[in-house]
PDB file of N, CA and C in Angstrom:
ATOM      1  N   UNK A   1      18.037 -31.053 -12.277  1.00  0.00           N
ATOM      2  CA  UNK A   1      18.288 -29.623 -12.316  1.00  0.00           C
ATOM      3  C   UNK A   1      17.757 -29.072 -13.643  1.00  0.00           C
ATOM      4  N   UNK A   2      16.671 -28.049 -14.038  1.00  0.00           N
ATOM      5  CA  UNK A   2      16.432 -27.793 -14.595  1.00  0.00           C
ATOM      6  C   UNK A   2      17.209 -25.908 -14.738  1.00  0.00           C
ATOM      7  N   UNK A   3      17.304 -25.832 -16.052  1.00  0.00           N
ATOM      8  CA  UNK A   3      17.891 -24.134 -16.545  1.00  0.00           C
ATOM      9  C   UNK A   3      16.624 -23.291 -17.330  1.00  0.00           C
ATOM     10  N   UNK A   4      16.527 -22.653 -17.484  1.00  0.00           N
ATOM     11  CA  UNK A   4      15.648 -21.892 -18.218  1.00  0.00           C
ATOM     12  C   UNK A   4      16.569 -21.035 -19.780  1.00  0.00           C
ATOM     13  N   UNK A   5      15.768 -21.452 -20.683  1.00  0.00           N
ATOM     14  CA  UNK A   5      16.606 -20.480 -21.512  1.00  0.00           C
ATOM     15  C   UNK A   5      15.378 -19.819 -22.824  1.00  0.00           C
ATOM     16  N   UNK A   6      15.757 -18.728 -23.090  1.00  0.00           N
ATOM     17  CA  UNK A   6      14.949 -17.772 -23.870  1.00  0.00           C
ATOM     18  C   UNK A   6      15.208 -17.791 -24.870  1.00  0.00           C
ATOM     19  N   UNK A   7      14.045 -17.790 -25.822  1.00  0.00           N
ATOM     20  CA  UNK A   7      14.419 -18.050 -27.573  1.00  0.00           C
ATOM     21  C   UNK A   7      13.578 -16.807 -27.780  1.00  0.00           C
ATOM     22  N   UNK A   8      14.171 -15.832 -28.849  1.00  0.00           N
ATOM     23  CA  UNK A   8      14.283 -14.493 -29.014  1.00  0.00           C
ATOM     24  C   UNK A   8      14.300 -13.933 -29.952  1.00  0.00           C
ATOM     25  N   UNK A   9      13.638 -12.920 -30.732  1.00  0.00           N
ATOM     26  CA  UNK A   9      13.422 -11.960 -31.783  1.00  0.00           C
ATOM     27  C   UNK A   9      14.161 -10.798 -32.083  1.00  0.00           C
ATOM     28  N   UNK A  10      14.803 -10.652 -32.574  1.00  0.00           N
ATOM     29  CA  UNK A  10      15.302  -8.774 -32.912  1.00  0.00           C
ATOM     30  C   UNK A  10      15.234  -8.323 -34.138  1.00  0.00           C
ATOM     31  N   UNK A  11      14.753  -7.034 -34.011  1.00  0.00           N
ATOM     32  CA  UNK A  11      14.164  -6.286 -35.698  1.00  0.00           C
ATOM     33  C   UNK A  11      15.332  -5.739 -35.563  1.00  0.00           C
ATOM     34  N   UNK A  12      16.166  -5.883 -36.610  1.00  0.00           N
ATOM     35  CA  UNK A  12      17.369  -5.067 -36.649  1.00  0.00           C
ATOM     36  C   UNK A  12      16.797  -3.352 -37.311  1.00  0.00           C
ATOM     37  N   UNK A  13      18.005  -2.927 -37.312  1.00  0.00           N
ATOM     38  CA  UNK A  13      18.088  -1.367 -37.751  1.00  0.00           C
ATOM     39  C   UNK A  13      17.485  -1.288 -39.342  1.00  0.00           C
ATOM     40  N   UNK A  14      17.735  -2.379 -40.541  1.00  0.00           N
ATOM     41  CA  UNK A  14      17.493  -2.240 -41.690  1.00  0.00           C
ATOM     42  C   UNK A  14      16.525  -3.464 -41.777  1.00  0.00           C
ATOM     43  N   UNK A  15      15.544  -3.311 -40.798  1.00  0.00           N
ATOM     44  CA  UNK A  15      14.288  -4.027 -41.106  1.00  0.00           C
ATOM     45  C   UNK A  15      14.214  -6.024 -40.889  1.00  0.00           C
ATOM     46  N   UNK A  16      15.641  -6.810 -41.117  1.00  0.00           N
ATOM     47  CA  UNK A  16      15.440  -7.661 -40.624  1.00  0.00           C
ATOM     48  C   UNK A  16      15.139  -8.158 -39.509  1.00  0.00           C
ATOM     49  N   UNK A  17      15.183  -9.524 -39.345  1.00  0.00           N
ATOM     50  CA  UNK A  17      15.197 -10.352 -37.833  1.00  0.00           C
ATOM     51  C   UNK A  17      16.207 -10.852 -37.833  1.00  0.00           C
ATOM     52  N   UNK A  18      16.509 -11.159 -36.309  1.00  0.00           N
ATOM     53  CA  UNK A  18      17.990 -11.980 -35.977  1.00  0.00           C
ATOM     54  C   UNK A  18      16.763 -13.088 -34.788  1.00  0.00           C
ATOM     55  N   UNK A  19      17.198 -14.413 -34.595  1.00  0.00           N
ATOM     56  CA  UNK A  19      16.983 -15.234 -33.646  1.00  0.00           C
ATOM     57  C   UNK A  19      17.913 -16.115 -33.172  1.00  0.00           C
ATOM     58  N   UNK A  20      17.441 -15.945 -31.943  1.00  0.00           N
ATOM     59  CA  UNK A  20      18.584 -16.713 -30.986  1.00  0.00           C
ATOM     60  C   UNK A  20      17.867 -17.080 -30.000  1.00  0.00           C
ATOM     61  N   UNK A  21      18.961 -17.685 -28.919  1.00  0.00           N
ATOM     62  CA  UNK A  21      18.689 -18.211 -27.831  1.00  0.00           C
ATOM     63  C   UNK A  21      19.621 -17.796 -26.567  1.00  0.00           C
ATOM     64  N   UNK A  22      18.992 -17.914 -25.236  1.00  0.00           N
ATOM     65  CA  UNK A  22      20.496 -17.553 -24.095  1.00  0.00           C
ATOM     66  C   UNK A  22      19.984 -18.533 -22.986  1.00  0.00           C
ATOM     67  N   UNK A  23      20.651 -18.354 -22.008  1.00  0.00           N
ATOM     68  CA  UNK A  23      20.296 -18.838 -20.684  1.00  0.00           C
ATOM     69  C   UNK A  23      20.353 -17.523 -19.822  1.00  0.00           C
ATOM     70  N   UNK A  24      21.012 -16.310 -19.877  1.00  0.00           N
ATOM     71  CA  UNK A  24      21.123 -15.251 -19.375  1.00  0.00           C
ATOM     72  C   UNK A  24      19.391 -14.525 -19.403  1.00  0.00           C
ATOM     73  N   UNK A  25      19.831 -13.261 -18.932  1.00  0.00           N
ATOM     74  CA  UNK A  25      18.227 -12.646 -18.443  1.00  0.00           C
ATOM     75  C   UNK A  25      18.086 -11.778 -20.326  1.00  0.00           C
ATOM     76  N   UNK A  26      17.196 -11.689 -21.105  1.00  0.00           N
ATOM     77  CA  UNK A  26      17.098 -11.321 -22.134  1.00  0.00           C
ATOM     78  C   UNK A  26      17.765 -10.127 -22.273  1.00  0.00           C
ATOM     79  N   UNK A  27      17.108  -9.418 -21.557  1.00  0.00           N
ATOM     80  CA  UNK A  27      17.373  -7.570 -21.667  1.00  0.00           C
ATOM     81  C   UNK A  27      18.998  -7.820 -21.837  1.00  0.00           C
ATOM     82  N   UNK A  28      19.675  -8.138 -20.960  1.00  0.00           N
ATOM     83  CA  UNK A  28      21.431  -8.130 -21.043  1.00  0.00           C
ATOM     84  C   UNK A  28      21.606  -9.055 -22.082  1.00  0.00           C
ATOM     85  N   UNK A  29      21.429  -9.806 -22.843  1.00  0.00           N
ATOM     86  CA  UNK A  29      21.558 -10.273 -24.039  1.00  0.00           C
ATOM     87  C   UNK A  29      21.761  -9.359 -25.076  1.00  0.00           C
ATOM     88  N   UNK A  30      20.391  -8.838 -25.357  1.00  0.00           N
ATOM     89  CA  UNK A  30      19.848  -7.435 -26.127  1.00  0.00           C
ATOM     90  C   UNK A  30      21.040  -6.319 -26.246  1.00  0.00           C
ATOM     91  N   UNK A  31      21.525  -6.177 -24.469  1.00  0.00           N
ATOM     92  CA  UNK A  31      22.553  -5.511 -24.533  1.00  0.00           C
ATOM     93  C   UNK A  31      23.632  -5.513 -25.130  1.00  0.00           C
ATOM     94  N   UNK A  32      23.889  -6.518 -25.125  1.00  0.00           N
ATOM     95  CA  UNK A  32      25.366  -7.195 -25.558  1.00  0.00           C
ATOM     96  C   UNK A  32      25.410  -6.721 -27.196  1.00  0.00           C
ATOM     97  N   UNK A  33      24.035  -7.264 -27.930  1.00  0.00           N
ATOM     98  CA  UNK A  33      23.961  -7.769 -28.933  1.00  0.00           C
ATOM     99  C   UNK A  33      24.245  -5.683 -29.745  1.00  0.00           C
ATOM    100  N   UNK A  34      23.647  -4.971 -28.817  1.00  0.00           N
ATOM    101  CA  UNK A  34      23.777  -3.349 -29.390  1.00  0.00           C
ATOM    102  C   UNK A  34      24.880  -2.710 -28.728  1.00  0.00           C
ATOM    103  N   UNK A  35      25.915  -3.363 -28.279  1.00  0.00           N
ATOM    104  CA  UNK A  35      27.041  -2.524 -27.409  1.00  0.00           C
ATOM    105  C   UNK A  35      28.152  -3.486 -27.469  1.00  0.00           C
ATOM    106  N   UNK A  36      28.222  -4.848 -27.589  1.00  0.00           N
ATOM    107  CA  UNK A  36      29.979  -5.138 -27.178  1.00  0.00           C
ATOM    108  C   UNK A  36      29.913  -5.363 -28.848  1.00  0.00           C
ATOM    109  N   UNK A  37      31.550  -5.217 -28.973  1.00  0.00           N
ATOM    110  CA  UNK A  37      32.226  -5.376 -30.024  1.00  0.00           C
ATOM    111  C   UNK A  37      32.073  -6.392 -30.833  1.00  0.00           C
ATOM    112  N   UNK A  38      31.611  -7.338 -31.032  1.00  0.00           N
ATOM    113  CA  UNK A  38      31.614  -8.563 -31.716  1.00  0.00           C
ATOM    114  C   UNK A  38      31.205  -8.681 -32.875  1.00  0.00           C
ATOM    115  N   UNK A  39      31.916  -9.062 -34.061  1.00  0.00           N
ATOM    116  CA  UNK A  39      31.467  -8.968 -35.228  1.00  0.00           C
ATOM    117  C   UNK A  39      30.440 -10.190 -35.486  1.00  0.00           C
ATOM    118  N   UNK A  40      29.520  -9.819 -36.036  1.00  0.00           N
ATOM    119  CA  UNK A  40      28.394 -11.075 -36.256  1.00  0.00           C
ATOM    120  C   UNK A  40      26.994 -10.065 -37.296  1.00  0.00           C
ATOM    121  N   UNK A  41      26.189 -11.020 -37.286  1.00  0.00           N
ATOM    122  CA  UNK A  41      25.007 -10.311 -37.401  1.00  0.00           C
ATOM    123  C   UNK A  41      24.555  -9.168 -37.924  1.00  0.00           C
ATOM    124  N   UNK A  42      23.833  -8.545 -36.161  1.00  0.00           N
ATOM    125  CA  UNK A  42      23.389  -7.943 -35.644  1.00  0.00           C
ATOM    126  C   UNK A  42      24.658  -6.850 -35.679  1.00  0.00           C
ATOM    127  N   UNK A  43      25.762  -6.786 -35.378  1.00  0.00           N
ATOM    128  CA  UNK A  43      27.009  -5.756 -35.306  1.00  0.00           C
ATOM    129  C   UNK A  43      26.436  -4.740 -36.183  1.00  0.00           C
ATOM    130  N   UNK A  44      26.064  -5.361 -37.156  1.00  0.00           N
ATOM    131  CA  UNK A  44      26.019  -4.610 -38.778  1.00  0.00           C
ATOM    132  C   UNK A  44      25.130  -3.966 -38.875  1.00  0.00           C
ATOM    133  N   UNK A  45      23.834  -4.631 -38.098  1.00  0.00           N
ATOM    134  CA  UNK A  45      22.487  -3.962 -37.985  1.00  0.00           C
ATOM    135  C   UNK A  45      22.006  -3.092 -36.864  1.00  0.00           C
ATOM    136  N   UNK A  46      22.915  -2.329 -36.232  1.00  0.00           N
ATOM    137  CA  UNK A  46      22.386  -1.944 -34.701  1.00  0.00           C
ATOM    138  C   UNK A  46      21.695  -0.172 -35.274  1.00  0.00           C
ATOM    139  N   UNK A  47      20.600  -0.186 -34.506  1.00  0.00           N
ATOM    140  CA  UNK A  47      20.725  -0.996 -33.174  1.00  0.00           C
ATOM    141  C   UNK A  47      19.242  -2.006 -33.701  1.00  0.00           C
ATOM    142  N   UNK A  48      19.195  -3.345 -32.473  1.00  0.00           N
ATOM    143  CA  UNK A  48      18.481  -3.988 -32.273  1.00  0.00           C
ATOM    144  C   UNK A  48      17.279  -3.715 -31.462  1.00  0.00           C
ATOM    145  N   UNK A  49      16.137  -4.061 -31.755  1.00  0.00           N
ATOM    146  CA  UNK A  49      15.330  -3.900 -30.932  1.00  0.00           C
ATOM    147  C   UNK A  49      14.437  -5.526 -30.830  1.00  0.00           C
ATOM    148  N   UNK A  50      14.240  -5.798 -29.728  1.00  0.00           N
ATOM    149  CA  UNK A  50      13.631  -7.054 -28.345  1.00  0.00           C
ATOM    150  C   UNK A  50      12.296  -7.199 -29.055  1.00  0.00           C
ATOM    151  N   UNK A  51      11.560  -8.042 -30.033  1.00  0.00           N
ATOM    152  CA  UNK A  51      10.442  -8.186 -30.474  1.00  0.00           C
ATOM    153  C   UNK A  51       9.799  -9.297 -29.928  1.00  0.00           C
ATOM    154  N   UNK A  52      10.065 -10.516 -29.637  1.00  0.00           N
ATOM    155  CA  UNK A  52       9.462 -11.385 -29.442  1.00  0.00           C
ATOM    156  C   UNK A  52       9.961 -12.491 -28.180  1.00  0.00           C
ATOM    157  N   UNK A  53       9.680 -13.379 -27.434  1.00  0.00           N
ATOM    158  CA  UNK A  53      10.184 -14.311 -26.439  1.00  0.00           C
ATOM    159  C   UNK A  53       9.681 -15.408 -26.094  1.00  0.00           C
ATOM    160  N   UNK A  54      10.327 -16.708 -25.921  1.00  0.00           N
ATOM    161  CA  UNK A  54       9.495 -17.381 -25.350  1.00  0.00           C
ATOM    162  C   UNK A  54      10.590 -18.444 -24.502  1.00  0.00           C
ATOM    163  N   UNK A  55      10.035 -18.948 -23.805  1.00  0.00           N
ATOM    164  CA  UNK A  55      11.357 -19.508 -22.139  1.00  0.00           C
ATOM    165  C   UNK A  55      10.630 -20.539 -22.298  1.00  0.00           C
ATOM    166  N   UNK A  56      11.984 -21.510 -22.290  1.00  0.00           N
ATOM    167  CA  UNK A  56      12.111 -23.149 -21.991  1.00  0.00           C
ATOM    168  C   UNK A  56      12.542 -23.325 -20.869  1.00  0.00           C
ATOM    169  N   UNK A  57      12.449 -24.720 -20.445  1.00  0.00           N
ATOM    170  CA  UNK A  57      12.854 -25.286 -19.494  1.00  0.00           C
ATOM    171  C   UNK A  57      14.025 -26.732 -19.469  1.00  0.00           C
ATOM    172  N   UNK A  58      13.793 -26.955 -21.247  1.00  0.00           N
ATOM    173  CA  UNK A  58      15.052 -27.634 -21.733  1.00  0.00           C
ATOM    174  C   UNK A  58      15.588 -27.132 -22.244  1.00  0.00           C
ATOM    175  N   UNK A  59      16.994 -26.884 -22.738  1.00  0.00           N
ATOM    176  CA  UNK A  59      17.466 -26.683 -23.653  1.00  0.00           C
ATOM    177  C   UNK A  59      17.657 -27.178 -24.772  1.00  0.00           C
ATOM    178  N   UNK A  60      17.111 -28.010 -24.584  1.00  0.00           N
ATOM    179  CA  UNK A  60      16.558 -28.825 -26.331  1.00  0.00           C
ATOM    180  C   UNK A  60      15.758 -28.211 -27.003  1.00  0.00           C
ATOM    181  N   UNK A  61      14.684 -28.204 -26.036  1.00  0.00           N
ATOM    182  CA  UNK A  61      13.319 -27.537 -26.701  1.00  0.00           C
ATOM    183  C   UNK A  61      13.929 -26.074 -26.985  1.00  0.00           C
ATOM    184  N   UNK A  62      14.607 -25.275 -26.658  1.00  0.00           N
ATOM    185  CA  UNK A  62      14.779 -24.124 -27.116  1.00  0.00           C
ATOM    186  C   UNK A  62      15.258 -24.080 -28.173  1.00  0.00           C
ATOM    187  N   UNK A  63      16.434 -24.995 -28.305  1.00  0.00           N
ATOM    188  CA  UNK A  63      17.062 -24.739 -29.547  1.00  0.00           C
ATOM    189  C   UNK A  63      16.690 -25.581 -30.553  1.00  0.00           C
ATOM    190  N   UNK A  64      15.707 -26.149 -30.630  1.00  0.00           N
ATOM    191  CA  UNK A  64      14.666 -27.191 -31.504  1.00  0.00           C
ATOM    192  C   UNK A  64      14.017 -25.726 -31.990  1.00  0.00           C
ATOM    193  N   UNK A  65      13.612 -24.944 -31.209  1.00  0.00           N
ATOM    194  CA  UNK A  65      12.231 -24.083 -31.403  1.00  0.00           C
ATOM    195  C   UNK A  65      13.405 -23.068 -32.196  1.00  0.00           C
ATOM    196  N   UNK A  66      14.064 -22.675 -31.792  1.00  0.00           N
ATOM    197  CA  UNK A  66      15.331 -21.759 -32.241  1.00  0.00           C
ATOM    198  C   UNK A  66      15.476 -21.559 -33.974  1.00  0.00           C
ATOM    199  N   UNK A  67      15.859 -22.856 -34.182  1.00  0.00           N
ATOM    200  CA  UNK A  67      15.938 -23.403 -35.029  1.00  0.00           C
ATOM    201  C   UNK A  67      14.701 -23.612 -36.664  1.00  0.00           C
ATOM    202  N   UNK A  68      13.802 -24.236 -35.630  1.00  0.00           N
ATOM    203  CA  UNK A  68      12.595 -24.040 -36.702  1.00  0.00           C
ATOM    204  C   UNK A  68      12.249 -22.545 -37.135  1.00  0.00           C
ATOM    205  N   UNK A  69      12.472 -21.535 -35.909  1.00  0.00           N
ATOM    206  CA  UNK A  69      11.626 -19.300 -36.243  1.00  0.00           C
ATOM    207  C   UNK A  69      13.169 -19.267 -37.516  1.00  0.00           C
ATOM    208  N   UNK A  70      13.829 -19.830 -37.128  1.00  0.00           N
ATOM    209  CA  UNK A  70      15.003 -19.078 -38.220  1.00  0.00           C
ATOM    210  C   UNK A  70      14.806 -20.039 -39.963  1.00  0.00           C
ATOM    211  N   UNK A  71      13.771 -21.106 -39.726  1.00  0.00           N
ATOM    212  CA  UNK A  71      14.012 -21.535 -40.889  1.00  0.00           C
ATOM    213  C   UNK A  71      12.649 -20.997 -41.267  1.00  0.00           C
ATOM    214  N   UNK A  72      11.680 -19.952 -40.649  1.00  0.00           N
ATOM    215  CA  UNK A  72      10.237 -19.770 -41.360  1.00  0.00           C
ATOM    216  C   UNK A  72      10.819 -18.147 -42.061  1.00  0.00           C
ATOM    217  N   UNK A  73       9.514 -18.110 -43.097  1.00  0.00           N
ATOM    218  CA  UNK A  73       9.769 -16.656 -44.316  1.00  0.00           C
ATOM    219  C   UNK A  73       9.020 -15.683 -43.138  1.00  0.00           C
ATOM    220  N   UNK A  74      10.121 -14.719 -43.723  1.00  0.00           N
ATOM    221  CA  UNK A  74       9.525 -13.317 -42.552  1.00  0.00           C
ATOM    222  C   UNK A  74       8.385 -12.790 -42.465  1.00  0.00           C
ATOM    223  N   UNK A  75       7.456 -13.595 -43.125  1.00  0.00           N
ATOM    224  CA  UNK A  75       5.743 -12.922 -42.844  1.00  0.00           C
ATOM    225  C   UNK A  75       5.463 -14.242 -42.100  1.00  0.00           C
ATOM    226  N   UNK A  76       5.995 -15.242 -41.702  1.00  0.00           N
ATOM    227  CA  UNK A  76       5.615 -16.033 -40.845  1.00  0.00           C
ATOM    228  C   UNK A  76       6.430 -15.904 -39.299  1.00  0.00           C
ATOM    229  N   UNK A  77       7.203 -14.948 -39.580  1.00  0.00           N
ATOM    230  CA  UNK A  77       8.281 -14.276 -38.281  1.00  0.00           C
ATOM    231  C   UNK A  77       7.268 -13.633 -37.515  1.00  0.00           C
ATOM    232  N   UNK A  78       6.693 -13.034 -38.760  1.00  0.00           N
ATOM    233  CA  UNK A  78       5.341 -11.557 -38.165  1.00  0.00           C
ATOM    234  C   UNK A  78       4.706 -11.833 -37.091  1.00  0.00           C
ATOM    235  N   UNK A  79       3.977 -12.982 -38.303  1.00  0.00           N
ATOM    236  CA  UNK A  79       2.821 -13.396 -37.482  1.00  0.00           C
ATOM    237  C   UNK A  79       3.289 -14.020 -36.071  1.00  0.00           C
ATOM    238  N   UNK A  80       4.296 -14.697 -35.887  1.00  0.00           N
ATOM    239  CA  UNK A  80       4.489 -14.738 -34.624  1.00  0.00           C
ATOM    240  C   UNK A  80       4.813 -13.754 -33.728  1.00  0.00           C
ATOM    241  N   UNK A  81       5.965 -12.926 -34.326  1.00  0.00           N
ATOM    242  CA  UNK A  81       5.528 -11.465 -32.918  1.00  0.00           C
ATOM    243  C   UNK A  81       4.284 -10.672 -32.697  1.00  0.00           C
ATOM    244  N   UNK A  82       3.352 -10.955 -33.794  1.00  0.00           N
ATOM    245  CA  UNK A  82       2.055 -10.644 -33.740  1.00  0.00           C
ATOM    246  C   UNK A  82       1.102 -11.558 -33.013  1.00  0.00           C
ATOM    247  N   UNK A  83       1.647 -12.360 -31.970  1.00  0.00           N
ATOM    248  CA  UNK A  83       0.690 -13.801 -31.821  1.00  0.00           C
ATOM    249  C   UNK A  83      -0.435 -14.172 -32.532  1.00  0.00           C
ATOM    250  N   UNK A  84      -0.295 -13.902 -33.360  1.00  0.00           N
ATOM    251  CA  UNK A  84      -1.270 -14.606 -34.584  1.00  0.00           C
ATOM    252  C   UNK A  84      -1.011 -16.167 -34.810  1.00  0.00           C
ATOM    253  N   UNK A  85      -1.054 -17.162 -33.969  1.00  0.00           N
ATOM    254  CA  UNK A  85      -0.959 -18.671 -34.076  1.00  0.00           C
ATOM    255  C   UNK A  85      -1.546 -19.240 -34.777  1.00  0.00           C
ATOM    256  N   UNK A  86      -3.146 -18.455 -35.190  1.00  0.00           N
ATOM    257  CA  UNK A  86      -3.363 -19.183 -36.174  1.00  0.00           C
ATOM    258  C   UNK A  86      -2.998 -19.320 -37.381  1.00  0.00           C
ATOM    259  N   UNK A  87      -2.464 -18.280 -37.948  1.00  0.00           N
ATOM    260  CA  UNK A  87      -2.435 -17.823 -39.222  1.00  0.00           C
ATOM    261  C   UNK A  87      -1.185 -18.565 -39.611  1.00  0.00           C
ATOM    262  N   UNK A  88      -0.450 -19.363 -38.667  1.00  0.00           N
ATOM    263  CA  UNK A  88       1.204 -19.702 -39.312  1.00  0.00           C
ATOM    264  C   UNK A  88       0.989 -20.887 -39.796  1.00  0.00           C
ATOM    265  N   UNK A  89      -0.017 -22.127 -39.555  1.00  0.00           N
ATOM    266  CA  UNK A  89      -0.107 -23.588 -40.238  1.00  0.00           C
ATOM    267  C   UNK A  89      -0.138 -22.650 -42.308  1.00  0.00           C
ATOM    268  N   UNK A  90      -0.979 -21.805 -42.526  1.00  0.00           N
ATOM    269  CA  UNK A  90      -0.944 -20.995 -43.561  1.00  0.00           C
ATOM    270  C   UNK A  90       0.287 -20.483 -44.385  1.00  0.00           C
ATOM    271  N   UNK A  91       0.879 -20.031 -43.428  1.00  0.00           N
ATOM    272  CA  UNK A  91       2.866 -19.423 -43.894  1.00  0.00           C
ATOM    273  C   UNK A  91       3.608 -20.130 -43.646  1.00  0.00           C
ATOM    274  N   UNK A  92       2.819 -21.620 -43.887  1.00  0.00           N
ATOM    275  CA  UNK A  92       4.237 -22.482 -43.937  1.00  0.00           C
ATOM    276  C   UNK A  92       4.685 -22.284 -45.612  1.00  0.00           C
ATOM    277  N   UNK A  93       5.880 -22.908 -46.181  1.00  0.00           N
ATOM    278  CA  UNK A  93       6.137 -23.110 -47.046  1.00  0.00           C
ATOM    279  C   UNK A  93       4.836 -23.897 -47.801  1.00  0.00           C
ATOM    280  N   UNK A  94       4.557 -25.736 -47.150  1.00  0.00           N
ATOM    281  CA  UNK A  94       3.524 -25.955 -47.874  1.00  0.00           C
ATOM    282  C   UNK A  94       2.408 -25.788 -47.270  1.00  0.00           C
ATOM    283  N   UNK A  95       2.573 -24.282 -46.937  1.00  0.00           N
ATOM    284  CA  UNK A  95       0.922 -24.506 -46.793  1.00  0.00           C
ATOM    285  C   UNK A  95       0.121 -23.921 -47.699  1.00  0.00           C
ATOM    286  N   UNK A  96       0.615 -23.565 -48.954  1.00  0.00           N
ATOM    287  CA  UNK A  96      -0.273 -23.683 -50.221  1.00  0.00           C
ATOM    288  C   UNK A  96      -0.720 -24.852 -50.326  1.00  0.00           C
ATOM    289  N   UNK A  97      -0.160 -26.193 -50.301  1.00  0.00           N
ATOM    290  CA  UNK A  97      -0.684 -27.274 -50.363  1.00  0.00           C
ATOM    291  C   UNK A  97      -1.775 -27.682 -49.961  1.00  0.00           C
ATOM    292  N   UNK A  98      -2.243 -26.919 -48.477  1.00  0.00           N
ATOM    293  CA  UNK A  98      -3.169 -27.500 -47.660  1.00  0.00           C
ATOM    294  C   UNK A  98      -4.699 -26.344 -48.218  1.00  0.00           C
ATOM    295  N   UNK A  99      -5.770 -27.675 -48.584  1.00  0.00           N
ATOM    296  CA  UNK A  99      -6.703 -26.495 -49.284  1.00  0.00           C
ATOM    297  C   UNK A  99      -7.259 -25.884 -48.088  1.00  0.00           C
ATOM    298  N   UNK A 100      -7.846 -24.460 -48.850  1.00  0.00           N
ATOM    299  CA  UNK A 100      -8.299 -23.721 -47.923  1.00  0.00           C
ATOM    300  C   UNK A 100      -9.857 -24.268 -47.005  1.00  0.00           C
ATOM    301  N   UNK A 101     -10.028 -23.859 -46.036  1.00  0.00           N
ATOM    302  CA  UNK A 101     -11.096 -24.080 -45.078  1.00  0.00           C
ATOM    303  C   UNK A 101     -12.379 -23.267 -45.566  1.00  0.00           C
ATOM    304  N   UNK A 102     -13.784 -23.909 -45.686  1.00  0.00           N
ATOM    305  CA  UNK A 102     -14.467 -23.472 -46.147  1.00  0.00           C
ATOM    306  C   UNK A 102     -16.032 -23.455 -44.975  1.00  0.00           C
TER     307      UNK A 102
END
């Protein structure tokens, strides 16, 4: 039996990102996240707005992937809601390390 679950972007109200994950349909996530009561986050930052997505088929892999967008610096957030794939081996932390391509 396989589930599907969505790993997810939101530009909050004062310019950050929030990331997460659901098994639910995104949009009603989104909802939740700008309308029910729950202190967290996003509460603080509403409203939220839906920037980025991408659907697993494990839930490992989601929250593996989950995990890694929340540990990259927010110009490497960018570039991913920007699908700019290439540009992120670059915005890693070491990727000063790696010399440039000539």
């Amino acid at each position: 039996m396989t589930f599907e679950m969505t790993v997810y972007m939101l530009r909050c109200a004062d310019g950050s990102y929030y990331v997460g994950s659901t098994k639910q349909e995104v949009e009603a996530r989104v909802w939740e996240h700008n309308n029910l009561p729950v202190d967290g986050y996003t509460a603080r930052r509403r409203p939220v707005v839906l920037v980025f997505t991408e659907t697993y088929d494990r839930i490992t892999d989601a929250i593996a992937r989950e995990r890694q967008i929340k540990g990259w610096s927010r110009r490497k957030k960018e570039a991913l809601i920007a699908l700019s794939y290439e540009s992120l081996p670059a915005l890693s932390r070491r990727g000063h390390l790696v010399p440039p391509r000539t």
